[in-house]
Protein backbone atom coordinates (compact mmCIF):
# COMPACT_ATOMS: atom_id res chain seq x y z
CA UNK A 1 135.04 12.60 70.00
CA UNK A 2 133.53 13.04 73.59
CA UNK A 3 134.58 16.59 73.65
CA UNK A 4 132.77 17.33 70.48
CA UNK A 5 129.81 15.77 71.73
CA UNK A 6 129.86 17.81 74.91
CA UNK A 7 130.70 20.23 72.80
CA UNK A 8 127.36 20.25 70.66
CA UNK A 9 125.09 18.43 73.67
CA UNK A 10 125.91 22.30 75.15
CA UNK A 11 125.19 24.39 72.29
CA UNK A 12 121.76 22.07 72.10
CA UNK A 13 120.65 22.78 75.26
CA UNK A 14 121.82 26.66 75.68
CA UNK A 15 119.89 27.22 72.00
CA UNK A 16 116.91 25.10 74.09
CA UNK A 17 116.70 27.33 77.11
CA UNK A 18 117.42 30.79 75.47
CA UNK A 19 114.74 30.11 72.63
CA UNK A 20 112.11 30.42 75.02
CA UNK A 21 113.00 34.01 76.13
CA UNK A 22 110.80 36.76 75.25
CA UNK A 23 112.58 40.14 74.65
CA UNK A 24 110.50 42.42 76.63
CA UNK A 25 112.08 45.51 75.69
CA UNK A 26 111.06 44.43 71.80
CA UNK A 27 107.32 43.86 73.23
CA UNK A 28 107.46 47.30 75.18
CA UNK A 29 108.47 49.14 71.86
CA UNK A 30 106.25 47.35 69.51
CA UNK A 31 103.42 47.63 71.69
CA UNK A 32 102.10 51.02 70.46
CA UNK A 33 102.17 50.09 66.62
CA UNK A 34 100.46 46.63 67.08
CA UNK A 35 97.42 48.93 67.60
CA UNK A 36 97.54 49.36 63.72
CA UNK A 37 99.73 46.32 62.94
CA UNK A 38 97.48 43.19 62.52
CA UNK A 39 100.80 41.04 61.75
CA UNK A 40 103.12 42.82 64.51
CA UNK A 41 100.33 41.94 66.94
CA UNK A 42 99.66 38.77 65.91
CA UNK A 43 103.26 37.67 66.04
CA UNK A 44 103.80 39.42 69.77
CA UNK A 45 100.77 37.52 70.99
CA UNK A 46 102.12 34.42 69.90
CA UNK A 47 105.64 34.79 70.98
CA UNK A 48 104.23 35.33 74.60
CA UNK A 49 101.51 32.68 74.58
CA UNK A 50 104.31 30.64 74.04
CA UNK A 51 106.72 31.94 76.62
CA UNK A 52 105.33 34.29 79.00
CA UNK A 53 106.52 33.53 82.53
CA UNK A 54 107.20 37.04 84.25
CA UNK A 55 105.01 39.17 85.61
CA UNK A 56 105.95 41.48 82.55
CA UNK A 57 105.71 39.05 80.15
CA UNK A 58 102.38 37.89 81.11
CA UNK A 59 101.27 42.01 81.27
CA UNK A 60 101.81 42.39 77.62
CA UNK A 61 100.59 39.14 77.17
CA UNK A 62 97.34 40.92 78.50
CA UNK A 63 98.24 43.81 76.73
CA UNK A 64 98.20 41.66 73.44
CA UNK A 65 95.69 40.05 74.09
CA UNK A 66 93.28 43.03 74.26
CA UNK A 67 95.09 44.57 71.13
CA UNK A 68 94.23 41.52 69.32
CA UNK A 69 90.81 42.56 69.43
CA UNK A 70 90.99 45.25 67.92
CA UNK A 71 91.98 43.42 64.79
CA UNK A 72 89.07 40.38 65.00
CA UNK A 73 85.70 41.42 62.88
CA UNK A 74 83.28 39.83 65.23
CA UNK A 75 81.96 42.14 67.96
CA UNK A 76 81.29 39.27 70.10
CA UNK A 77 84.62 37.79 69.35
CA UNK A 78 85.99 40.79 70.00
CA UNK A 79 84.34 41.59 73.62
CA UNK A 80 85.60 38.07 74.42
CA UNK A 81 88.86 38.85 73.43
CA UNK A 82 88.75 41.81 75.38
CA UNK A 83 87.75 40.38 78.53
CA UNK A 84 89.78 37.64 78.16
CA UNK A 85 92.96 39.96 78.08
CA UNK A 86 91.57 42.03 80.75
CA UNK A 87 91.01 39.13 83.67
CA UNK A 88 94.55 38.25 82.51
CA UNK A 89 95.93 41.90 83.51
CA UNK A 90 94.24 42.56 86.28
CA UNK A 91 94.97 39.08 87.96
CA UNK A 92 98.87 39.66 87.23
CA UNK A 93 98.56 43.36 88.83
CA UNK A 94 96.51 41.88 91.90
CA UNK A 95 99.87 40.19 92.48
CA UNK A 96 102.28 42.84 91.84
CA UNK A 97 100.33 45.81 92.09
CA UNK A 98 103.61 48.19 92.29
CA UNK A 99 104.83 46.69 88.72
CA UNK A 100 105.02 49.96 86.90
CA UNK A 101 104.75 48.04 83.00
CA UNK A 102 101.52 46.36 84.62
CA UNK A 103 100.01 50.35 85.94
CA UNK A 104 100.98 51.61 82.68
CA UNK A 105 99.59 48.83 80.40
CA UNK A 106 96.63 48.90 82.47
CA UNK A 107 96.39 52.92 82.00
CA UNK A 108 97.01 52.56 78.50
CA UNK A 109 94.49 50.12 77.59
CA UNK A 110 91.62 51.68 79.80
CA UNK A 111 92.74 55.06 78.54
CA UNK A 112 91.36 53.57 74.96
CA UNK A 113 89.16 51.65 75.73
CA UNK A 114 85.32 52.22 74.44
CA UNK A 115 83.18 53.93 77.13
CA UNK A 116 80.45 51.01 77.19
CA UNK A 117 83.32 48.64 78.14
CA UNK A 118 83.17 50.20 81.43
CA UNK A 119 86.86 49.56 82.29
CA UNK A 120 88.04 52.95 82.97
CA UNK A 121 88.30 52.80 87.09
CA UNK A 122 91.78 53.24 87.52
CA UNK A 123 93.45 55.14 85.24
CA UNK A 124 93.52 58.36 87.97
CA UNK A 125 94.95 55.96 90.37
CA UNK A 126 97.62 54.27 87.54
CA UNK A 127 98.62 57.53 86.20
CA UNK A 128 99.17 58.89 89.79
CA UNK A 129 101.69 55.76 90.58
CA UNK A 130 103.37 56.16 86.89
CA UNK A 131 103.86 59.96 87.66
CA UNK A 132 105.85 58.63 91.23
CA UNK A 133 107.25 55.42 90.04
CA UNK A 134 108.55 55.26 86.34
CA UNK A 135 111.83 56.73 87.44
CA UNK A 136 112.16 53.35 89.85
CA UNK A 137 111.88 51.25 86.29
CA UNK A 138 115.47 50.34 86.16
CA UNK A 139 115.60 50.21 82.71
CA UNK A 140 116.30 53.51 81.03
CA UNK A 141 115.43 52.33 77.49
CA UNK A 142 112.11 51.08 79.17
CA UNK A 143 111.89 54.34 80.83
CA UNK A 144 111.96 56.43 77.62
CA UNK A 145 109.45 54.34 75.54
CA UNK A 146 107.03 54.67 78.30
CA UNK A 147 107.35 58.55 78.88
CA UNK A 148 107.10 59.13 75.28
CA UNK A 149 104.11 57.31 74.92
CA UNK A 150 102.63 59.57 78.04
CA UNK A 151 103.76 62.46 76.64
CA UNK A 152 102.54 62.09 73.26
CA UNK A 153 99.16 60.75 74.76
CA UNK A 154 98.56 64.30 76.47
CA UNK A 155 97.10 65.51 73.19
CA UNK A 156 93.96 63.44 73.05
CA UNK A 157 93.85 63.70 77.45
CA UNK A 158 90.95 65.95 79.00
CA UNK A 159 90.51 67.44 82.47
CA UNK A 160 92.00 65.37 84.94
CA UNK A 161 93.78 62.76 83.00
CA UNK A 162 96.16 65.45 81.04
CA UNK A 163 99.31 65.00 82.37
CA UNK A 164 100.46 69.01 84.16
CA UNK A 165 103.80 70.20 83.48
CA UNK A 166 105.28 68.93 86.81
CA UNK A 167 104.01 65.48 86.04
CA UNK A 168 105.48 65.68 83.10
CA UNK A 169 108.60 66.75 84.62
CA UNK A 170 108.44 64.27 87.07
CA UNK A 171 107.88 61.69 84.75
CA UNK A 172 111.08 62.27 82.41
CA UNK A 173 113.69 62.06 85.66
């Protein structure tokens, strides 16, 4: 009787602690379709409000939270939404400025974002430290994702912000 009550107090309390986890890797490759995917994004968002606690986590929290603009209908809901997801990132990469899934959220989202937003500052600088660092992201899974979306995002690139051929070499070590 004790044993089976140890038994399930255990199974309680690992299902407790693991339920809070956030699958990162899930976030990372859902990230580009919850442009388009009002649900996806909506159920991210709220799966990292709820849990975010790691630098990552609390970047595509960010990241999230500025997609979820996208989907609102209000422009002034949506420029709060905006903002709100951008102090978020940029207080997370003040802290661990050589996080490369911070750089490249950051890169991504000012990459798209509307001129008259005027967040565009640092996506020389971001793509510079991606082009250098994303072979460091220990994750090769992580790795791939991120170069693909890089790659792919050369088509829509002008002048200085098109990824060369040796970047793009550089980038797929």
């Amino acid at each position: 009787m004790v044993v089976r009550f140890f038994v399930c107090f255990s199974f309680i309390l690992s299902t407790i602690c693991c339920f809070g986890q956030i699958n990162v890797d899930k976030m990372r490759a859902d990230y580009a379709a919850a442009v388009k995917d009002k649900k996806l994004c909506e159920a991210n968002l709220k799966t990292l409000e709820a849990a975010a606690n790691t630098a990552t986590e609390k970047g595509y929290l960010a990241a999230y939270e500025i997609l979820w603009a996208k989907h609102m209908g209000n422009p002034f809901s949506k420029l709060g939404q905006f903002k709100k997801g951008k102090k978020l990132l940029e207080s997370v990469i003040i802290k661990y400025p050589d996080n490369i899934d911070l750089r490249f959220i950051r890169w991504s989202v000012q990459t798209h974002a509307p001129s008259f937003l005027s967040y565009s500052k640092d996506r020389l600088r971001d793509k510079e430290f991606l082009v250098h660092n994303l072979y460091k992201l220990p994750n090769p899974e992580a790795r791939k994702i991120i170069y693909v979306y890089l790659k792919e995002a050369n088509s829509y690139l002008k002048g200085e912000h098109i990824f060369s051929q040796a970047d793009l070499a550089e980038l797929s070590k």
